[in-house]
C-alpha atoms as a PDB file:
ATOM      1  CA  UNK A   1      24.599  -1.299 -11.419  1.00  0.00           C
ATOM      2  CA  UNK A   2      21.031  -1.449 -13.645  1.00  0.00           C
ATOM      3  CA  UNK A   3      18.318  -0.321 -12.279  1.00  0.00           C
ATOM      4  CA  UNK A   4      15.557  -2.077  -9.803  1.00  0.00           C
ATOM      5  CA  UNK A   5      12.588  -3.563 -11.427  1.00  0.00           C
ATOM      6  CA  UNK A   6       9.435  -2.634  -9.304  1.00  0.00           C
ATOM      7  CA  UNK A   7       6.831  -4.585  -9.917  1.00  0.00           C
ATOM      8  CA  UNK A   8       3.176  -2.789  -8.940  1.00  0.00           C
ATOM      9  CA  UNK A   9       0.078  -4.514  -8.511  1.00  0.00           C
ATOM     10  CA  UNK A  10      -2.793  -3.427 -11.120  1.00  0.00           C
ATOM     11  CA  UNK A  11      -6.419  -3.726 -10.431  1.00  0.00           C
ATOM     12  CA  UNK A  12      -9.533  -4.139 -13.093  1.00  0.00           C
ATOM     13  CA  UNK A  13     -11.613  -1.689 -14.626  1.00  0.00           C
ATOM     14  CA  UNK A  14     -13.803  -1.501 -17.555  1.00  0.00           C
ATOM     15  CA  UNK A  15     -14.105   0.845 -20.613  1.00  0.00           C
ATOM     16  CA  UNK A  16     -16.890   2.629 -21.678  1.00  0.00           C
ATOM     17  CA  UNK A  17     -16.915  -0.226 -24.657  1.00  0.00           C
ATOM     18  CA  UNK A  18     -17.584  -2.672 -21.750  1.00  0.00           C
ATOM     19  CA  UNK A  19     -14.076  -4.443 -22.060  1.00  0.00           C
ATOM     20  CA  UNK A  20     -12.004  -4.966 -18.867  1.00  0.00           C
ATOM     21  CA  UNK A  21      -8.934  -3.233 -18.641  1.00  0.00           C
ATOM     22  CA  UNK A  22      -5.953  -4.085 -16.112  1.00  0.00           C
ATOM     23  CA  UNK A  23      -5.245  -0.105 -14.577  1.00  0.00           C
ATOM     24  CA  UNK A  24      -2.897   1.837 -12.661  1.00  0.00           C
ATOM     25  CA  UNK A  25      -2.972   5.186 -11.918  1.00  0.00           C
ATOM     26  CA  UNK A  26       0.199   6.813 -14.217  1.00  0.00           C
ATOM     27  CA  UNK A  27       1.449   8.558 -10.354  1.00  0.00           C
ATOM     28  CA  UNK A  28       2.766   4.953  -8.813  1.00  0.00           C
ATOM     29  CA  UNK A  29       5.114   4.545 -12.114  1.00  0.00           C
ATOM     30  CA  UNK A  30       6.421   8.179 -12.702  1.00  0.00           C
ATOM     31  CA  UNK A  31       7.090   8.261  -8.943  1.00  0.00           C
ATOM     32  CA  UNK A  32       8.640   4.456  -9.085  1.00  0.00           C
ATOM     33  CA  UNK A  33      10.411   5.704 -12.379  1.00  0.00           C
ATOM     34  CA  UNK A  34      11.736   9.201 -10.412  1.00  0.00           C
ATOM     35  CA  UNK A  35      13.279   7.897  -7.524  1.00  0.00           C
ATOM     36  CA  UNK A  36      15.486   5.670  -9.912  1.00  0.00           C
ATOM     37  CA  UNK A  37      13.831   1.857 -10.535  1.00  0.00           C
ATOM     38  CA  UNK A  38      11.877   0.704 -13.869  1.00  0.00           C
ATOM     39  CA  UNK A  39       8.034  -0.075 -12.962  1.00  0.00           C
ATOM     40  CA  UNK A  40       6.776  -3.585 -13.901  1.00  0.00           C
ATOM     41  CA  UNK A  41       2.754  -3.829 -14.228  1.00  0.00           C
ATOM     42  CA  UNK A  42       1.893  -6.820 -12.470  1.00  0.00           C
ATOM     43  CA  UNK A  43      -1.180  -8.270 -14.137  1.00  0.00           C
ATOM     44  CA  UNK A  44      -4.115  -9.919 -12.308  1.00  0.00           C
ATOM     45  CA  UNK A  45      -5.073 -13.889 -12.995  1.00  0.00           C
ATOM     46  CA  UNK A  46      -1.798 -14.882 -13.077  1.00  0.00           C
ATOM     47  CA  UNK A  47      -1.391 -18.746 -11.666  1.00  0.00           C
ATOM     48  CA  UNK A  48       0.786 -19.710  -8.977  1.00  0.00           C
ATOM     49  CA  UNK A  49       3.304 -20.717 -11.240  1.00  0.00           C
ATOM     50  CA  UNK A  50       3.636 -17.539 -13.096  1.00  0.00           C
ATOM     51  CA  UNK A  51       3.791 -15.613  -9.926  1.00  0.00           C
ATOM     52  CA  UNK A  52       6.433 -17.205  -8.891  1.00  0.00           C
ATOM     53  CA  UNK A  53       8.242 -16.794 -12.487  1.00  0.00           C
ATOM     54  CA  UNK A  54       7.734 -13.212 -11.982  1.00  0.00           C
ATOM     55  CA  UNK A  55       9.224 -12.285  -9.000  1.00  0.00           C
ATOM     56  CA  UNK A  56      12.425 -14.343  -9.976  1.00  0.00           C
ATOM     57  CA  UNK A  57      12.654 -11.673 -12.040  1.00  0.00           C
ATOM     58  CA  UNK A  58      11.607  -8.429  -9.833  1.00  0.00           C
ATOM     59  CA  UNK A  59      13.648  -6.630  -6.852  1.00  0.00           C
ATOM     60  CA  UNK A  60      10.801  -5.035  -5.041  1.00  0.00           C
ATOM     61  CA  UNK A  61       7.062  -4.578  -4.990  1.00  0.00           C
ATOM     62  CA  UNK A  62       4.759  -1.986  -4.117  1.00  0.00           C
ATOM     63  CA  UNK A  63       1.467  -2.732  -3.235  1.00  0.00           C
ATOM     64  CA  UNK A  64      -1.177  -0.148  -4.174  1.00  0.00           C
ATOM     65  CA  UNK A  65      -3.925   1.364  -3.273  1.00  0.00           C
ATOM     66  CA  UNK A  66      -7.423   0.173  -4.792  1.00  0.00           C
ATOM     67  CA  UNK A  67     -10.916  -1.354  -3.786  1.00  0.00           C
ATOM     68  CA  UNK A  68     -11.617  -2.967  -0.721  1.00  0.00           C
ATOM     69  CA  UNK A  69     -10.640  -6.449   0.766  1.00  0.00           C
ATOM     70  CA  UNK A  70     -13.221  -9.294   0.993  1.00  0.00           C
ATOM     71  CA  UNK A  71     -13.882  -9.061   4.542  1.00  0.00           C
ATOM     72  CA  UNK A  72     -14.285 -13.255   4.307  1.00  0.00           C
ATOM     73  CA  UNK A  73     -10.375 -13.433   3.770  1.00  0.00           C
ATOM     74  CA  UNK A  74      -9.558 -11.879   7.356  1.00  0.00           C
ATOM     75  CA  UNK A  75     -12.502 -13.822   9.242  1.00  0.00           C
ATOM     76  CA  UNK A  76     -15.445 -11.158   9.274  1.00  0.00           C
ATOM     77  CA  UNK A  77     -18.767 -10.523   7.847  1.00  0.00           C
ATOM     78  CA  UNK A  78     -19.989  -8.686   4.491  1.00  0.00           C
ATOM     79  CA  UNK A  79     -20.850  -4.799   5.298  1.00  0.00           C
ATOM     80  CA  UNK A  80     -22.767  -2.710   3.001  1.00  0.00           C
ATOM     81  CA  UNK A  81     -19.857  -0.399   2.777  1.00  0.00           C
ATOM     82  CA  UNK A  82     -17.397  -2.621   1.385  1.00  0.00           C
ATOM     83  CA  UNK A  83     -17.071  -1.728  -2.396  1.00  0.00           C
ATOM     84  CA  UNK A  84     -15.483  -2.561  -5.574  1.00  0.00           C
ATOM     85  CA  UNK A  85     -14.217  -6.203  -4.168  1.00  0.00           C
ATOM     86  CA  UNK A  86     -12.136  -8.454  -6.405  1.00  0.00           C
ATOM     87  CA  UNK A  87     -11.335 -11.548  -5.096  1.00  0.00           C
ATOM     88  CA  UNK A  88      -8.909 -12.643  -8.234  1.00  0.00           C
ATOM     89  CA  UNK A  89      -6.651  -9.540  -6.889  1.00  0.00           C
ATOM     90  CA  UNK A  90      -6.921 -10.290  -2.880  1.00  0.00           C
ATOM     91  CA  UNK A  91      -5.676 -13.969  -4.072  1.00  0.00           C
ATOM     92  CA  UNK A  92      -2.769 -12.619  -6.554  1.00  0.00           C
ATOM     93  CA  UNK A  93      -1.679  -9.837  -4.085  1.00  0.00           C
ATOM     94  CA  UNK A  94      -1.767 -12.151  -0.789  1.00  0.00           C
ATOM     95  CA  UNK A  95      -0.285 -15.162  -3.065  1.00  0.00           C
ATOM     96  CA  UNK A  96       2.621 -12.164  -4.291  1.00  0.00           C
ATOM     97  CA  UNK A  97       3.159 -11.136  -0.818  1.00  0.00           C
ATOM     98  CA  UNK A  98       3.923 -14.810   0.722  1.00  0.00           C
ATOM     99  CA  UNK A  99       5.780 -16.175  -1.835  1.00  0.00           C
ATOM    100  CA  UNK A 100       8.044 -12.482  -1.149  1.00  0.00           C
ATOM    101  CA  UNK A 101       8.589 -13.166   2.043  1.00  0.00           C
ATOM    102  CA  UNK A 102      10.230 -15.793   1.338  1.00  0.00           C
ATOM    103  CA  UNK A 103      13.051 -14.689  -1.166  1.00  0.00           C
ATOM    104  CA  UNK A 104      12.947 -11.071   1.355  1.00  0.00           C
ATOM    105  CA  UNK A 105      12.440  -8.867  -1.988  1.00  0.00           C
ATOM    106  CA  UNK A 106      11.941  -4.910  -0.515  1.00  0.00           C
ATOM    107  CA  UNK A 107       7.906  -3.852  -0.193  1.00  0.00           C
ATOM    108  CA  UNK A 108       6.235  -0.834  -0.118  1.00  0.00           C
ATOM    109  CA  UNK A 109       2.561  -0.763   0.324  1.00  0.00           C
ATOM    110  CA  UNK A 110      -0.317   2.561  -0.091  1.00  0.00           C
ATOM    111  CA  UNK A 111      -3.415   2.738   1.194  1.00  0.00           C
ATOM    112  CA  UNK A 112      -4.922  -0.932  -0.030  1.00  0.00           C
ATOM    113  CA  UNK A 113      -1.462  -2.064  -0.009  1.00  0.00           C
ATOM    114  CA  UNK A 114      -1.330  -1.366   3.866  1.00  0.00           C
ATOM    115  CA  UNK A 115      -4.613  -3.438   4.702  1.00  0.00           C
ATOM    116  CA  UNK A 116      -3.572  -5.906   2.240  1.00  0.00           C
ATOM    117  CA  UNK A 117      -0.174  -6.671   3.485  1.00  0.00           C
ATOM    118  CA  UNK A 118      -1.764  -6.513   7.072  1.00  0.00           C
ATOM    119  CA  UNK A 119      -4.540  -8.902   6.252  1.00  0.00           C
ATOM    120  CA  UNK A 120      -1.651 -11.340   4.264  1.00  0.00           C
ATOM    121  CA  UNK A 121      -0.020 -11.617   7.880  1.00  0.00           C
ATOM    122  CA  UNK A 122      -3.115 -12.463   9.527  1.00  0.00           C
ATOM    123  CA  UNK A 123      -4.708  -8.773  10.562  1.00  0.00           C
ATOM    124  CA  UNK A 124      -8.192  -7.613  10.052  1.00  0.00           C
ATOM    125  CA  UNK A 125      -9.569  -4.569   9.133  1.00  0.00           C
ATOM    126  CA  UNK A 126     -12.657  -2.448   9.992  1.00  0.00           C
ATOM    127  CA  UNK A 127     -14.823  -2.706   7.199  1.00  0.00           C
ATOM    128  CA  UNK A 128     -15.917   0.958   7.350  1.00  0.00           C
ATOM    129  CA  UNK A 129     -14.193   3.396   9.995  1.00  0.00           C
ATOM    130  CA  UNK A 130     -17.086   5.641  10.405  1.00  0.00           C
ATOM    131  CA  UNK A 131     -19.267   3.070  10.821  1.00  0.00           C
ATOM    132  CA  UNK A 132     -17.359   0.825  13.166  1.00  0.00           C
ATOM    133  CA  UNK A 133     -14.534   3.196  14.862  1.00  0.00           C
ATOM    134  CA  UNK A 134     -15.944   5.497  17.740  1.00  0.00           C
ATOM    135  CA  UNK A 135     -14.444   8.767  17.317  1.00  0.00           C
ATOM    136  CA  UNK A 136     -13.064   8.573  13.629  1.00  0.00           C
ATOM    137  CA  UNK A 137     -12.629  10.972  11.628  1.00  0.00           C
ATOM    138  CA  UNK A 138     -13.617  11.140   8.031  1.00  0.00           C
ATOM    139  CA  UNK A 139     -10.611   9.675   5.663  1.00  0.00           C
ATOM    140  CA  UNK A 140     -12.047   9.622   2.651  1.00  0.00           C
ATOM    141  CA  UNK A 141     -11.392  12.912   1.139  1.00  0.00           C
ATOM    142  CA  UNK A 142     -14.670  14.202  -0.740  1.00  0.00           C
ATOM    143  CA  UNK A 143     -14.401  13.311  -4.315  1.00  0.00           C
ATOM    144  CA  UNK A 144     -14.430  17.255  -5.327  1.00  0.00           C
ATOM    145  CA  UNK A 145     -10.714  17.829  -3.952  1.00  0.00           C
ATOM    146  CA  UNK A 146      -7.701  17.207  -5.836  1.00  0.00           C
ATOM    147  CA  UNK A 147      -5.691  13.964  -5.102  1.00  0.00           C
ATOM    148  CA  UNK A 148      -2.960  16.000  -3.299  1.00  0.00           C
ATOM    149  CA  UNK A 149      -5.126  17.785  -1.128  1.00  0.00           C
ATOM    150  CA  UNK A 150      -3.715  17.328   2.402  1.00  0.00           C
ATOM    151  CA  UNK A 151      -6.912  16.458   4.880  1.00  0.00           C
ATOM    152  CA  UNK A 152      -5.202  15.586   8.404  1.00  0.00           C
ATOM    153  CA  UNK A 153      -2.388  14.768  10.100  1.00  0.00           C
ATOM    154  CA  UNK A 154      -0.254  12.587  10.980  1.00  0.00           C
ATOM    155  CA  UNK A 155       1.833  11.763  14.304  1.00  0.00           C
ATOM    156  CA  UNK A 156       5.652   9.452  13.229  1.00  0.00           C
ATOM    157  CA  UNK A 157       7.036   7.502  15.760  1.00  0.00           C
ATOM    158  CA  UNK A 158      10.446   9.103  16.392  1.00  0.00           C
ATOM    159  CA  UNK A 159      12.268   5.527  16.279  1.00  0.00           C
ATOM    160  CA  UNK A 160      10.695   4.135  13.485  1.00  0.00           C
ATOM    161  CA  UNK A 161      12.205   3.560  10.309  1.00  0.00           C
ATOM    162  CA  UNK A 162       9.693   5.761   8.610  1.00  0.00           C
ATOM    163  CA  UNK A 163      10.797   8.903  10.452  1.00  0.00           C
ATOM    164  CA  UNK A 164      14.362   7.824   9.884  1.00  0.00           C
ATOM    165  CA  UNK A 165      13.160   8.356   5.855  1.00  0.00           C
ATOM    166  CA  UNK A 166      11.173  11.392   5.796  1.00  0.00           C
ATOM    167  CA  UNK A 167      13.039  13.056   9.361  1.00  0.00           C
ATOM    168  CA  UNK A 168       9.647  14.648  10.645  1.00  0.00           C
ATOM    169  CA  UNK A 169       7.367  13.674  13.869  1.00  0.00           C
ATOM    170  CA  UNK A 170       4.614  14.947  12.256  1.00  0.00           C
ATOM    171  CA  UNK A 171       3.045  14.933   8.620  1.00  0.00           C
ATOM    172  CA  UNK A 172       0.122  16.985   6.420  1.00  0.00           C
ATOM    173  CA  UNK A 173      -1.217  13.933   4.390  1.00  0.00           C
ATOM    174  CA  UNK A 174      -3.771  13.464   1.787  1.00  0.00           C
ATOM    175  CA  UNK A 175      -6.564  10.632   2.376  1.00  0.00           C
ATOM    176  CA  UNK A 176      -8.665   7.842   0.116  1.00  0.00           C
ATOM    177  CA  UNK A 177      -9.623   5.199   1.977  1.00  0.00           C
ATOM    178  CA  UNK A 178     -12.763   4.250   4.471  1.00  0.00           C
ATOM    179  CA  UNK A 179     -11.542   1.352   5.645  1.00  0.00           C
ATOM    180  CA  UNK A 180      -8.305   0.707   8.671  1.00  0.00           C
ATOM    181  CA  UNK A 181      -6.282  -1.538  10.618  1.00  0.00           C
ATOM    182  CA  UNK A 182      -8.551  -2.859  13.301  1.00  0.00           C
ATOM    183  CA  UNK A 183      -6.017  -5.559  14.305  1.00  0.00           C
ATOM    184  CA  UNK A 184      -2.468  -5.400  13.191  1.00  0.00           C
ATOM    185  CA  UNK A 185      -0.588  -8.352  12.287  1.00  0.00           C
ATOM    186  CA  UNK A 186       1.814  -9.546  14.426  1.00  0.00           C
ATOM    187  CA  UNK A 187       5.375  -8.812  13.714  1.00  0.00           C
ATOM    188  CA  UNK A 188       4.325  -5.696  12.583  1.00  0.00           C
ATOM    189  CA  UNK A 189       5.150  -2.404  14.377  1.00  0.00           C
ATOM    190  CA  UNK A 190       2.621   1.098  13.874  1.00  0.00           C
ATOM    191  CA  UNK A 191       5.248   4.211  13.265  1.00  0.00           C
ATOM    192  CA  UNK A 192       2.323   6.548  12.443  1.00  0.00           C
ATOM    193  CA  UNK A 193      -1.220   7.482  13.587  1.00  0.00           C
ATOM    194  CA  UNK A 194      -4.147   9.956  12.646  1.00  0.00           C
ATOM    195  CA  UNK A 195      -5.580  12.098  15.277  1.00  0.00           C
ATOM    196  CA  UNK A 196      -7.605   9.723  15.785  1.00  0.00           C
ATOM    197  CA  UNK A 197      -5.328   7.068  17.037  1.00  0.00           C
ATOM    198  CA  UNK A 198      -5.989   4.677  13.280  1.00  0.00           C
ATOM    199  CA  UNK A 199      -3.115   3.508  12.415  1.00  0.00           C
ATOM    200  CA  UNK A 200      -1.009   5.383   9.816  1.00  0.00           C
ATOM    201  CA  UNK A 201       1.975   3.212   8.628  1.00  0.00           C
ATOM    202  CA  UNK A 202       3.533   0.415   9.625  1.00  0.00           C
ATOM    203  CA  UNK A 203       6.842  -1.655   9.211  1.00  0.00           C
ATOM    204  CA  UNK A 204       8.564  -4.911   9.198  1.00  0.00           C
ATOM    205  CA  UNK A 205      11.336  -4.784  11.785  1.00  0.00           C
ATOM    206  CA  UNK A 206      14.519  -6.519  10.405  1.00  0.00           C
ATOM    207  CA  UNK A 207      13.660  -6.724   7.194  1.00  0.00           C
ATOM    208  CA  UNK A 208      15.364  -5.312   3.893  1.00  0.00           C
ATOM    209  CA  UNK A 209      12.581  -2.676   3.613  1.00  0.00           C
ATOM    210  CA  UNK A 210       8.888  -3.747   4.467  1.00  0.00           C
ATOM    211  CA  UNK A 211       6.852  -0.620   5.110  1.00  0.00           C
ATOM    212  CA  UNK A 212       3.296   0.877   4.391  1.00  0.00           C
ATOM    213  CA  UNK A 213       1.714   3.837   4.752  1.00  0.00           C
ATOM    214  CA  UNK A 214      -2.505   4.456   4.354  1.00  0.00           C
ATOM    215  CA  UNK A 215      -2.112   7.914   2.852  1.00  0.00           C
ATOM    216  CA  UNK A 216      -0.894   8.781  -0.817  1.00  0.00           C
ATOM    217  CA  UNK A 217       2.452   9.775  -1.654  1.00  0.00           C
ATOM    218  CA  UNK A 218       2.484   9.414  -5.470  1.00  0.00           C
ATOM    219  CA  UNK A 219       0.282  12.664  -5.429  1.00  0.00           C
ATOM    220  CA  UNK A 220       2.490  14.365  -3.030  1.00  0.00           C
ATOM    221  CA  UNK A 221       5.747  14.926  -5.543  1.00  0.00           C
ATOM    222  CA  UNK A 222       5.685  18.375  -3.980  1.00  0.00           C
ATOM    223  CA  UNK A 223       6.721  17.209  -0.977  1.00  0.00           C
ATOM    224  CA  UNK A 224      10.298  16.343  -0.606  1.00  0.00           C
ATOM    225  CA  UNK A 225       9.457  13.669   2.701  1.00  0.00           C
ATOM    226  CA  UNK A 226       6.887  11.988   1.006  1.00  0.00           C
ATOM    227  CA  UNK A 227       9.138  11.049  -2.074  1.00  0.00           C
ATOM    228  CA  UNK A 228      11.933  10.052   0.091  1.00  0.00           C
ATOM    229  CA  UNK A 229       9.772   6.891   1.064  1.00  0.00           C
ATOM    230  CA  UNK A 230      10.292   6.068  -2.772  1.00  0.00           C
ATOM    231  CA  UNK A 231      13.822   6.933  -2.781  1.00  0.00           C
ATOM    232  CA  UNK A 232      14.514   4.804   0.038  1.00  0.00           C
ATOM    233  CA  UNK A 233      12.313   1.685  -1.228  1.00  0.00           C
ATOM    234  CA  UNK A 234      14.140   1.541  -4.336  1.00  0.00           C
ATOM    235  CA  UNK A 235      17.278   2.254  -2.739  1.00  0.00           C
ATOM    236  CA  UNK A 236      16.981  -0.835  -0.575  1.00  0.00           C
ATOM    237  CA  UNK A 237      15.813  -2.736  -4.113  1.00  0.00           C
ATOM    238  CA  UNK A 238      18.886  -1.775  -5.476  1.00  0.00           C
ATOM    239  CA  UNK A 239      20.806  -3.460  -2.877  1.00  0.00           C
ATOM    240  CA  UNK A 240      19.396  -6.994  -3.890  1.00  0.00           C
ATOM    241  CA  UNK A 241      20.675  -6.652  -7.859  1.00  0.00           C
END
């Protein structure tokens, strides 16, 4: 059997020359790459028509992590907290996610890739949890600690398909992101939460493998639960060659 392709959604950046560059960080493919499949970039300002080319050719996608959301796509107002926003990639990633749906190719999504998936099924977001949530905690881990730094925990819910994967109630987890679920999508069912009661990960009941999680497992490789979850998702890719 050959192996999964995985395609991964990239996000813009540009050089010190000034030229954009299409980026991801080199964790999402090595970890993609260990637990068996054969990454795929996925470029930005693709049309419809080439989106839908490509994933006749992919077996899974993960979703990754990234700037915010325009809070206009999920119905709510502009924030001053909401930073490095790129509508061309909310409009590939969203356009990606429907048209997957449909053919029921596996999904993984991290950090953005939760609120993105969440906000592609019709859920919003808080646009800044400090700001907004009463009670949160602070989940964006200061910018002087390593990437696999683990800065709270997590609660699993012991039926979900995510403790099935990793086999533990609760998890150490790293944390990048400022933003959270404020209302999740329906269909969708939470299967972790911070202390705080945000919502942690989430799945797709009855489907081939839809789940998300808000932390970072690419920088976790230490950590034999965490790379289960990309075992597992390109496992279940695997099963659709």
């Amino acid at each position: 059997m050959s192996s999964p392709l995985i395609g991964i959604t990239t996000y813009r950046t540009q050089n010190r020359s000034g030229y954009t560059q299409l980026c991801i960080n080199e964790a999402y493919v090595s970890s993609v790459a260990e637990a068996g499949g054969i990454p795929v970039l996925v470029p930005l300002g693709l049309s419809s028509a080439q989106l839908d080319d490509l994933l006749n050719r992919l077996d899974g996608l993960l979703f990754s992590g990234g700037g915010d959301i325009l809070p206009e796509t999920y119905g709510s107002q502009p924030h001053p907290k909401v930073d490095n926003v790129d509508p061309d990639r909310d409009r590939v990633e969203i356009s990606l996610f429907q048209r997957m749906m449909e053919k029921r190719l596996p999904f993984f999504g991290i950090c953005r890739g939760l609120q993105l998936i969440n906000v592609a099924l019709g859920g919003t977001l808080y646009e800044d949890l400090l700001d907004q949530y009463p009670g949160s905690l602070r989940h964006q881990t200061p910018e002087t600690l390593p990437r696999d730094h683990l800065w709270h925990s997590v609660s699993i819910e012991p039926e979900s398909r995510i403790h099935q994967i990793m086999q533990q109630t609760e998890a150490q987890v790293n944390s990048q992101h400022h933003q959270g679920i404020r209302q999740l999508a329906a269909g969708l069912k939470p299967s972790a939460y911070s202390p705080d009661g945000v919502i942690e990960a989430f799945e797709l009941p009855e489907y081939p493998f839809g789940l998300a999680v808000q932390w970072h497992p690419e920088w976790l490789k230490q950590h034999a639960a965490m790379q289960a979850l990309f075992r597992s998702f390109v496992h279940s890719a695997n099963s659709q060659t």
